[in-house]
N, C-alpha and C. Protein backbone atom coordinates (compact mmCIF):
# COMPACT_ATOMS: atom_id res chain seq x y z
N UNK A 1 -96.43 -172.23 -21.74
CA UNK A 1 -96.00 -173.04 -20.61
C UNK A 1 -94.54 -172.77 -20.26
N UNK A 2 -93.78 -172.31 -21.45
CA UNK A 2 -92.70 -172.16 -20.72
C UNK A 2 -92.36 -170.72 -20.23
N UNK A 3 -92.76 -170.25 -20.48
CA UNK A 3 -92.80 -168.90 -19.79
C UNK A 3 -93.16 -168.60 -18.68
N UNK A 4 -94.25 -169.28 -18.26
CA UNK A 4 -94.69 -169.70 -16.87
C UNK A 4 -93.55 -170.48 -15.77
N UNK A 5 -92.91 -171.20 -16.33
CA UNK A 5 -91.59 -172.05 -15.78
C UNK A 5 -90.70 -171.43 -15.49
N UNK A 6 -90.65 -170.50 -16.26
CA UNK A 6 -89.73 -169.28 -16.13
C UNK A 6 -89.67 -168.28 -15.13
N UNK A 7 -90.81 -168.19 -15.34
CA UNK A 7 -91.17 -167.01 -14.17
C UNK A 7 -90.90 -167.21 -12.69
N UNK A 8 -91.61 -169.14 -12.65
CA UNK A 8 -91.63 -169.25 -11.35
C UNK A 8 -90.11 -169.88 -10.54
N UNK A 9 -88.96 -169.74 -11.50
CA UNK A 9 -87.53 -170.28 -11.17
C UNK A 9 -86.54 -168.91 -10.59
N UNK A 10 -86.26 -168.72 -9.71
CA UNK A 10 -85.71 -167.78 -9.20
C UNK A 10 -84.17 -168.10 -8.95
N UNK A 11 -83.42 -167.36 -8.83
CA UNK A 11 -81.94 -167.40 -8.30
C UNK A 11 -81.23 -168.24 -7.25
N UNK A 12 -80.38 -169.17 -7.27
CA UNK A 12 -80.02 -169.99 -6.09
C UNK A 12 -78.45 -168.78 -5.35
N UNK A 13 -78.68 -169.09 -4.43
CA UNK A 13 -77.93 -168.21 -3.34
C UNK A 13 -76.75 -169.76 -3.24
N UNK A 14 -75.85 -169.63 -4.45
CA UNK A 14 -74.50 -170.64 -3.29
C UNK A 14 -74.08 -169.97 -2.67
N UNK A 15 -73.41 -171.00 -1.54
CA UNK A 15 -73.15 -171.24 -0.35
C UNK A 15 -71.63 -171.76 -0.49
N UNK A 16 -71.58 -172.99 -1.20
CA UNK A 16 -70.62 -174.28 -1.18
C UNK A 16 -69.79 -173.82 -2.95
N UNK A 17 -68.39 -174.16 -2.54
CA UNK A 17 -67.69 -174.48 -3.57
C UNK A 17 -66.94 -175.55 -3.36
N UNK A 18 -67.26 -176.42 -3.90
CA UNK A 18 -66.65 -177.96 -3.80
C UNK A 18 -65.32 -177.70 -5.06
N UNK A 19 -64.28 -178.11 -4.28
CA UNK A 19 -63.34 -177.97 -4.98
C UNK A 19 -63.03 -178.99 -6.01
N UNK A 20 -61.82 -179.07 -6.80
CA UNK A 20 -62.12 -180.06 -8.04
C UNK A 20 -61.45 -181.56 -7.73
N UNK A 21 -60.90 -181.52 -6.50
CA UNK A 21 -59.72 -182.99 -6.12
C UNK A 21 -61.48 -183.93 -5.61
N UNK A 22 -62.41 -183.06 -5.51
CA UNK A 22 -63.83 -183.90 -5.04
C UNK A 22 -64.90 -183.89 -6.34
N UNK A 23 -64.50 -183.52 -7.15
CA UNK A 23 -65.41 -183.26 -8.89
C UNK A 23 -66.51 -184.51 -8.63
N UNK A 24 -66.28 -185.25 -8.31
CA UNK A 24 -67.28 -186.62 -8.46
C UNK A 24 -68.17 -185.83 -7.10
N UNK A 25 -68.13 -185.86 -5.87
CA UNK A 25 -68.95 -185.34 -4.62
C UNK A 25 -69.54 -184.07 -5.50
N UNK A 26 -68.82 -183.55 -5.70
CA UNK A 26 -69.83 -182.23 -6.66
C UNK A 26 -70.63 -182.39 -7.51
N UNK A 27 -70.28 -183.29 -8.12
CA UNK A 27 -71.81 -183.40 -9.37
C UNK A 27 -72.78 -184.13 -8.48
N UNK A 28 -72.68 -184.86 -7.88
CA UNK A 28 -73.76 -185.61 -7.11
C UNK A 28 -74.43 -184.44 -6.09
N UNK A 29 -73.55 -183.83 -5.42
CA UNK A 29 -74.38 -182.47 -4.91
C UNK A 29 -74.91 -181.56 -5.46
N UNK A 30 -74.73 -180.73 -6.95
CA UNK A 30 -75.46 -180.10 -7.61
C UNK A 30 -77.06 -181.19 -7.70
N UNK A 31 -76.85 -182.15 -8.09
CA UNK A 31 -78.33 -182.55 -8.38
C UNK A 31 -79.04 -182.70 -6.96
N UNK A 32 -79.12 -182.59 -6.24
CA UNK A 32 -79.62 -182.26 -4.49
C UNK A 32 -79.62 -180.81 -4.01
N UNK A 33 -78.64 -180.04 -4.07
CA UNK A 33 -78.80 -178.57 -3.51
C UNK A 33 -78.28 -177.69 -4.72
N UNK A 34 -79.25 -176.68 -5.09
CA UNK A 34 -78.94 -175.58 -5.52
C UNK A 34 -78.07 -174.36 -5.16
N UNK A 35 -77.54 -174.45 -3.60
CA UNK A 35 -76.79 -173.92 -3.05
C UNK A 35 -75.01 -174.35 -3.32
N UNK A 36 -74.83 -175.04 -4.62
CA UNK A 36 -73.60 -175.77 -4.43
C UNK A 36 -73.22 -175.36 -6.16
N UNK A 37 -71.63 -175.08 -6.02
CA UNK A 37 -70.99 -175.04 -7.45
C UNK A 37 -69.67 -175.44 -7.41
N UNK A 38 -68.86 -175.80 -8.09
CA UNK A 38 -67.59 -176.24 -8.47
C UNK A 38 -67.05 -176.06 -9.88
N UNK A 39 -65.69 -175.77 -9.98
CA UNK A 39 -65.10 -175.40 -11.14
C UNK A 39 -65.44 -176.35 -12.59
N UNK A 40 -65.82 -175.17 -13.37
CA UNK A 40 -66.54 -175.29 -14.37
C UNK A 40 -68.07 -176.03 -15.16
N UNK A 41 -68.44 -175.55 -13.12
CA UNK A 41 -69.78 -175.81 -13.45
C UNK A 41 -70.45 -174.85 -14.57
N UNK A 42 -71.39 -175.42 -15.33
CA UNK A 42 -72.13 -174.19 -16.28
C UNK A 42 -73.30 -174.02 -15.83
N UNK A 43 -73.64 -174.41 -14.68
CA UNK A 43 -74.80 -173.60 -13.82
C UNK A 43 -75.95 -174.54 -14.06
N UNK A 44 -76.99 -174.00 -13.69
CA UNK A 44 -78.21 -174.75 -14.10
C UNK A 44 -79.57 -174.83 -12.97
N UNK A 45 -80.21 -175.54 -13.43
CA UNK A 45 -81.32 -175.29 -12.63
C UNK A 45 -82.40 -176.38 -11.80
N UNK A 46 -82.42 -176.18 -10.67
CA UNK A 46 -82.36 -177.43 -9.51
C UNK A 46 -83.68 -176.88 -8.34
N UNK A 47 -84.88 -177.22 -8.06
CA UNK A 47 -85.48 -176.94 -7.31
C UNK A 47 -86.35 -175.55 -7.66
N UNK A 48 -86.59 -175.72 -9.19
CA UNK A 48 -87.10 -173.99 -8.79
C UNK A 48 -86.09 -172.93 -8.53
N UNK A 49 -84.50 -173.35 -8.63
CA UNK A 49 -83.59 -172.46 -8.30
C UNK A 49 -82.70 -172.32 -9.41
N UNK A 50 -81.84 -171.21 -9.88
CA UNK A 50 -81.12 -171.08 -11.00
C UNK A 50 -80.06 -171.08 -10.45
N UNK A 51 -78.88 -171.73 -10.58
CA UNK A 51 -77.53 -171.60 -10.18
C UNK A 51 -76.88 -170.81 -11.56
N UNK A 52 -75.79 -170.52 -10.75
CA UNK A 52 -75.28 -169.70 -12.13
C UNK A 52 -74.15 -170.65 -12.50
N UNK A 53 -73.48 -170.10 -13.38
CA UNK A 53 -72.13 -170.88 -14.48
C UNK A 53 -71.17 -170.33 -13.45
N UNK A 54 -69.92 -171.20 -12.47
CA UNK A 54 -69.23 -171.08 -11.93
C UNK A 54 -67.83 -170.05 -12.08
N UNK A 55 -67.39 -169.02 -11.39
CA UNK A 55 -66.49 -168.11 -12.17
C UNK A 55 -64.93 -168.82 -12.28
N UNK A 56 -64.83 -169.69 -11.83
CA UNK A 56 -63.88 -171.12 -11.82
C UNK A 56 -64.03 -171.76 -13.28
N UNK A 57 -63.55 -171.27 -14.35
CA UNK A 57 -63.72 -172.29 -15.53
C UNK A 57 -62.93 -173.62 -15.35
N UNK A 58 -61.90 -173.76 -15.18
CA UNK A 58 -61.15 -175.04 -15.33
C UNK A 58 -61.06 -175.72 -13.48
N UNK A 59 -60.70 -177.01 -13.97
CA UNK A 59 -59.89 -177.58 -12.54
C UNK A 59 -58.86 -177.19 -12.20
N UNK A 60 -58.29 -176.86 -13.57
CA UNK A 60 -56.79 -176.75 -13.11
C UNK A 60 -56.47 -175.49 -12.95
N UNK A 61 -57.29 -174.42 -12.21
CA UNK A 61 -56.80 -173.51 -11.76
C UNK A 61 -55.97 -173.33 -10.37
N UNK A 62 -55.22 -173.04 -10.45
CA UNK A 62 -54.43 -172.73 -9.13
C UNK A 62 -55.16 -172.24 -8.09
N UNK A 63 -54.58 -172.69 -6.77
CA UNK A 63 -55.04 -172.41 -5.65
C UNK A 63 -54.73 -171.39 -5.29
N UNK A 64 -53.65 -170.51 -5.46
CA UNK A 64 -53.60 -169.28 -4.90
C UNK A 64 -54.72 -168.15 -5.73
N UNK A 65 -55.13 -168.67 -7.06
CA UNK A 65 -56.14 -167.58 -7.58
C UNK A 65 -57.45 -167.97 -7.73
N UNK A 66 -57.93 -169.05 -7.60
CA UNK A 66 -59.17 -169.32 -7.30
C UNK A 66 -59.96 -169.34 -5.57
N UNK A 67 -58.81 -169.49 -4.58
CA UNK A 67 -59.41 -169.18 -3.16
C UNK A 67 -59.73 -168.18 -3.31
N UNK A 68 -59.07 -166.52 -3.74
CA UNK A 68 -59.14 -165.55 -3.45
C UNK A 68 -60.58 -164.95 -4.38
N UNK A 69 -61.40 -165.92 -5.39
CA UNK A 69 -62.21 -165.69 -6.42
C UNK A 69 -63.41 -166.08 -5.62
N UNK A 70 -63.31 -167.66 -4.66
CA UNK A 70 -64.12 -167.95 -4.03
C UNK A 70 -64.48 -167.52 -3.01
N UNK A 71 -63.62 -167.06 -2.52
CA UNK A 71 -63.83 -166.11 -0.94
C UNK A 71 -64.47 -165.10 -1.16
N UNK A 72 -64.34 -164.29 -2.23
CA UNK A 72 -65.01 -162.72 -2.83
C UNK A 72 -66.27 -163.09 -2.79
N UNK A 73 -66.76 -164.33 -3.32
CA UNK A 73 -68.19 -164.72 -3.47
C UNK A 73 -68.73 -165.03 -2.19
N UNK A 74 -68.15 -165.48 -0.97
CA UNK A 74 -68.20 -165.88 0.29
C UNK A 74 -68.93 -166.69 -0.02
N UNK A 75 -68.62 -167.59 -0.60
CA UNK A 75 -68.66 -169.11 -0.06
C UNK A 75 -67.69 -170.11 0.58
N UNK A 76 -68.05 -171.00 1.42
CA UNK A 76 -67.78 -172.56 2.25
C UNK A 76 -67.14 -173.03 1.08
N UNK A 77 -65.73 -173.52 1.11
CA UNK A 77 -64.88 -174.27 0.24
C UNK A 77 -64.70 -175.50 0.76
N UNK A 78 -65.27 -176.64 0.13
CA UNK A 78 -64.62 -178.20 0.62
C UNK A 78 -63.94 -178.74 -0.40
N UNK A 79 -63.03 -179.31 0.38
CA UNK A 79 -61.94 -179.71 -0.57
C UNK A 79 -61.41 -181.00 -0.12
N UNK A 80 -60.63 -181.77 -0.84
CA UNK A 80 -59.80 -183.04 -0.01
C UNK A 80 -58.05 -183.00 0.41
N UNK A 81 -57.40 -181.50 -0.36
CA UNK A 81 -56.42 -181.10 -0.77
C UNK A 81 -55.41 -181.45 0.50
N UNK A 82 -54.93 -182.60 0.70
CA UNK A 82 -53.80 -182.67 1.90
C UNK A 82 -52.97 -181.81 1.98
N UNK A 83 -52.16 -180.73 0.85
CA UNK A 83 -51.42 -180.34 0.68
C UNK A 83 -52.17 -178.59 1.05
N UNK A 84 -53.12 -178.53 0.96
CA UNK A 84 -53.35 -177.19 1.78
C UNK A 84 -53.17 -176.63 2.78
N UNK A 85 -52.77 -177.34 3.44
CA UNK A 85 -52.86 -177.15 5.03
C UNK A 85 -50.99 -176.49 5.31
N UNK A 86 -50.41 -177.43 4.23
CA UNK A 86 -48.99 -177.11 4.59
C UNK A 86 -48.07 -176.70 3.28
N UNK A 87 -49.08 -175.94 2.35
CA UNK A 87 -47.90 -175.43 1.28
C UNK A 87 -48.28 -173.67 1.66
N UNK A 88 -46.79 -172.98 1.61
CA UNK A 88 -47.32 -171.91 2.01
C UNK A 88 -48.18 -170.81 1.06
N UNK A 89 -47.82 -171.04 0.17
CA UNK A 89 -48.65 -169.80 -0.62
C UNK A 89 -50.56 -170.19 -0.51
N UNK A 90 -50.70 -171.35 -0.16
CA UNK A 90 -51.95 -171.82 0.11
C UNK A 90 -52.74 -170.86 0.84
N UNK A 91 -51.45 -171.79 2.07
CA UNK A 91 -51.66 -170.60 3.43
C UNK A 91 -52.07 -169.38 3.77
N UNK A 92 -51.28 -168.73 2.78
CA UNK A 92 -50.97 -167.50 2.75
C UNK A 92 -52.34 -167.00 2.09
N UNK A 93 -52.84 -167.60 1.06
CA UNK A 93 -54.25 -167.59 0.27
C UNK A 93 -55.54 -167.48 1.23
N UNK A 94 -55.42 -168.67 2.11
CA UNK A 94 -56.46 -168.80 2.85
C UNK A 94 -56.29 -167.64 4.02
N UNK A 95 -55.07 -167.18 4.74
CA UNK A 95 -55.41 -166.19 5.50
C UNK A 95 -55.71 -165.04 4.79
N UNK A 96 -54.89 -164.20 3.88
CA UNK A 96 -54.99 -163.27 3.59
C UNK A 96 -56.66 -162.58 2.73
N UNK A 97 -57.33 -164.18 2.55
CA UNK A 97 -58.27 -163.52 1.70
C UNK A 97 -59.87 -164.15 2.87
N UNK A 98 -59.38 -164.41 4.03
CA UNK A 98 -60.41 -164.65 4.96
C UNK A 98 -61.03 -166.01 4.28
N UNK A 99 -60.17 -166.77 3.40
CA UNK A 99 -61.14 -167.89 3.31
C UNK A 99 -61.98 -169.11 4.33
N UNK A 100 -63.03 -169.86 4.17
CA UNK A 100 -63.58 -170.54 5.06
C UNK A 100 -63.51 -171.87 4.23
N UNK A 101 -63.16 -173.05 4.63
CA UNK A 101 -62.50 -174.15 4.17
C UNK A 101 -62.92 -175.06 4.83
N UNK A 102 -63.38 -176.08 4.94
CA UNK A 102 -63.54 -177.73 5.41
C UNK A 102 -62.81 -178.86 4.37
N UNK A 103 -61.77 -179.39 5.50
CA UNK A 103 -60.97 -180.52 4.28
C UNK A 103 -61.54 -181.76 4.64
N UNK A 104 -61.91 -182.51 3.54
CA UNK A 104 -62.01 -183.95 4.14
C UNK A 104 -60.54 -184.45 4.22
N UNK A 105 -60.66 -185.15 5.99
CA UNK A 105 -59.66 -186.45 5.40
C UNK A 105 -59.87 -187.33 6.10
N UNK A 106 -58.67 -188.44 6.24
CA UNK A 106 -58.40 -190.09 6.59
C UNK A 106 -58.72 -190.48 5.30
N UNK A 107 -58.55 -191.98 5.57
CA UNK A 107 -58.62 -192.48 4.84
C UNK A 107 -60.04 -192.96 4.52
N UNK A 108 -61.38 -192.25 4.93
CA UNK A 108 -62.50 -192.92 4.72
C UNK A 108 -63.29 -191.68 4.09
N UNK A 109 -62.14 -190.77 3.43
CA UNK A 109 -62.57 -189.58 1.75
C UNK A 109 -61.89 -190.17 1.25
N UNK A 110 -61.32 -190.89 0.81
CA UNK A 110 -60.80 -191.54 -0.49
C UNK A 110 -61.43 -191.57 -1.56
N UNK A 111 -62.75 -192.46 -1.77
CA UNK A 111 -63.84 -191.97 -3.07
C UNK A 111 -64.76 -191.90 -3.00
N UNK A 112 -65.78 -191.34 -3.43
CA UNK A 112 -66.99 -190.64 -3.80
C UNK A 112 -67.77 -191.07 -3.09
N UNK A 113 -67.85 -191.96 -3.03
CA UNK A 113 -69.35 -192.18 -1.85
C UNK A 113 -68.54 -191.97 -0.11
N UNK A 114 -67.56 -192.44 -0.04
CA UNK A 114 -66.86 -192.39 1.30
C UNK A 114 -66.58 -190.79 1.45
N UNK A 115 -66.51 -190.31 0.28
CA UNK A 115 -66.60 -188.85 0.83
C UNK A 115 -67.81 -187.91 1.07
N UNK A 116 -69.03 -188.53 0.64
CA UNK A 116 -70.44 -188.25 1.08
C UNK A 116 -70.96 -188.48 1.99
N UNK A 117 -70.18 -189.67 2.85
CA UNK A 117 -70.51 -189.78 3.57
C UNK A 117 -70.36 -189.42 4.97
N UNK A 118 -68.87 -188.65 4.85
CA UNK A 118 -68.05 -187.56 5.65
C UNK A 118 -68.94 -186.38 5.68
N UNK A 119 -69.10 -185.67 4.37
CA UNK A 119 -69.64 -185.01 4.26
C UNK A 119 -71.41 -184.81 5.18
N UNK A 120 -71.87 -185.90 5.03
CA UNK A 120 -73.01 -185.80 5.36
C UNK A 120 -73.49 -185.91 7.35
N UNK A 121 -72.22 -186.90 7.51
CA UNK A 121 -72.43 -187.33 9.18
C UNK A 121 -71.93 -185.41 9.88
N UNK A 122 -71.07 -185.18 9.06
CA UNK A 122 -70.59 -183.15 9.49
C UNK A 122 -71.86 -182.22 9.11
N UNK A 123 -72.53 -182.58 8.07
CA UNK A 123 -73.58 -181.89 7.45
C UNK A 123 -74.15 -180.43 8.32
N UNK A 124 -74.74 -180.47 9.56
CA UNK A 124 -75.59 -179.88 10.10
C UNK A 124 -74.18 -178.65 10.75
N UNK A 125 -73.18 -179.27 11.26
CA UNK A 125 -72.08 -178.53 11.72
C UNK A 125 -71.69 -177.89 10.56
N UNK A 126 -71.39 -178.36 9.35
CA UNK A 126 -70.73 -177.91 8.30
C UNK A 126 -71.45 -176.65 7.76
N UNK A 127 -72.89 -176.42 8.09
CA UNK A 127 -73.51 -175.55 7.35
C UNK A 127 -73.56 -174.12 8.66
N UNK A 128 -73.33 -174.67 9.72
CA UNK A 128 -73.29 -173.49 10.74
C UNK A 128 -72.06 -173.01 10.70
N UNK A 129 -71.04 -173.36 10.49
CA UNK A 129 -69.57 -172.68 9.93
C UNK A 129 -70.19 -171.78 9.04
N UNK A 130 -70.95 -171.27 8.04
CA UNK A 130 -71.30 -170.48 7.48
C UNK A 130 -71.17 -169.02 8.02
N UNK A 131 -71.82 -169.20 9.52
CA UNK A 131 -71.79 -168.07 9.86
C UNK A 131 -70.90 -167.72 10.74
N UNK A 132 -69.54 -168.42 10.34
CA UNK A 132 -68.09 -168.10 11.58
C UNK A 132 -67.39 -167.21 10.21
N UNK A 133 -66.99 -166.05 11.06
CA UNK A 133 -65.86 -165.52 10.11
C UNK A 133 -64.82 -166.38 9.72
N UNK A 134 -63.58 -165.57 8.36
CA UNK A 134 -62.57 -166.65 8.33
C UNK A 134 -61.46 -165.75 8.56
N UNK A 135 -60.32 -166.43 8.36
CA UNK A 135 -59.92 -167.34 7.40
C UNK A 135 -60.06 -168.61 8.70
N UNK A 136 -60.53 -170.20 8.07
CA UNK A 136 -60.19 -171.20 8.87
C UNK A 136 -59.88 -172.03 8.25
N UNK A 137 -59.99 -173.55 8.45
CA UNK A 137 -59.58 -174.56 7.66
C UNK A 137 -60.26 -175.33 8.80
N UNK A 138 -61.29 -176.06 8.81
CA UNK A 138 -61.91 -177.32 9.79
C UNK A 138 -61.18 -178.79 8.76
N UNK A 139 -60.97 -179.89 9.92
CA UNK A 139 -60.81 -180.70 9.39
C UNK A 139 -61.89 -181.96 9.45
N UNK A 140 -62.60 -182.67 8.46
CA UNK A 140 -63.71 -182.95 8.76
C UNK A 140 -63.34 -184.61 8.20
N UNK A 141 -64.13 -185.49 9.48
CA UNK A 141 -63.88 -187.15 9.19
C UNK A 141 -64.71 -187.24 9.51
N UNK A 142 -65.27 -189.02 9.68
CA UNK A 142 -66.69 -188.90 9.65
C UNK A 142 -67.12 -189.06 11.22
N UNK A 143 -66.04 -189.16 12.07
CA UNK A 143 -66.42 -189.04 13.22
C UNK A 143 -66.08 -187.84 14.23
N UNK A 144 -65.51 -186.85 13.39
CA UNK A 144 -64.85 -184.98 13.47
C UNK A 144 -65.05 -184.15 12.73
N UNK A 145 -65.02 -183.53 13.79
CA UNK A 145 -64.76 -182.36 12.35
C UNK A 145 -64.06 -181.02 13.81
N UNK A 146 -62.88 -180.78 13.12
CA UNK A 146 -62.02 -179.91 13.94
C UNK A 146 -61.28 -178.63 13.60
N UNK A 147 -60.93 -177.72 14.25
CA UNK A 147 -60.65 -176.66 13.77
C UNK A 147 -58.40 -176.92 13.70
N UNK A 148 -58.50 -176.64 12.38
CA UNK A 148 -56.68 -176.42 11.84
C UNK A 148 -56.72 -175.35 12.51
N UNK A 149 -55.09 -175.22 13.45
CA UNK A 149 -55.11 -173.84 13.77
C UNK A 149 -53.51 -173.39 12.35
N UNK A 150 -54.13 -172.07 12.47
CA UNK A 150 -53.39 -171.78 10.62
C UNK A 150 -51.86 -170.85 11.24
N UNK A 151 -51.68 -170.75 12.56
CA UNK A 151 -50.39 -170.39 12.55
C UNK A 151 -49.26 -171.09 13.19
């Protein structure tokens, strides 16, 4: 029987790297989409789908070397990071390595469920950014979601 289980669990294609200032929105999204990982996830298996162990071991990796890790993978980065938008080496991260970014903010991402719920009213928009080149930065509330212009 388990070999059979085996067989029939195939590879999940992420999409999403939920960054770690949202760690709580991320674990609640791994158990719903197999398309989703965040730093120091150890992977696992969701729908018949195998996610893999995240190449992000810690939270506390820096932003200038984990955008450029996540972008290679081309995945959608959400994050809550206020300070992305305006520290430059960030900046400099997100253009130079074509990253694609959605930040939550206001004050109604504050915690975990208020940020699911941002997340979710953007949902259908958030997943068609997929197929916009980058580098961008959208800013996403629960009644927006808008494009940062990055120069």
């Amino acid at each position: 029987m388990t070999r059979r289980r085996r067989r029939g669990v195939k590879p999940a294609q992420v999409r999403f790297y939920i960054d770690a200032d949202v760690l709580g929105l991320a674990k609640i999204l791994v158990q719903v989409r197999p398309d989703v990982t965040y730093p120091g996830d150890p992977g696992g298996v969701k729908f018949k789908r195998r996610r893999p162990e995240c190449p992000i071991k810690t939270t506390q990796t820096d932003d200038d070397i984990w955008i450029p890790t996540v972008t290679s993978q081309g995945w959608l980065i959400i994050t809550r990071d206020r300070h992305i938008q305006v520290q430059p080496r960030e900046i400099e991260a997100v253009r130079e390595h074509g990253a694609r970014m959605v930040r939550l903010v206001g004050e109604e991402s504050g915690g975990t469920f208020d940020q699911l719920e941002v997340l979710l009213c953007n949902w259908r928009a958030i997943q068609r950014l997929l197929d916009e080149r980058g580098p961008y930065i959208y800013l996403a509330s629960r009644t927006s979601l808008r494009r940062l212009d990055l120069d």
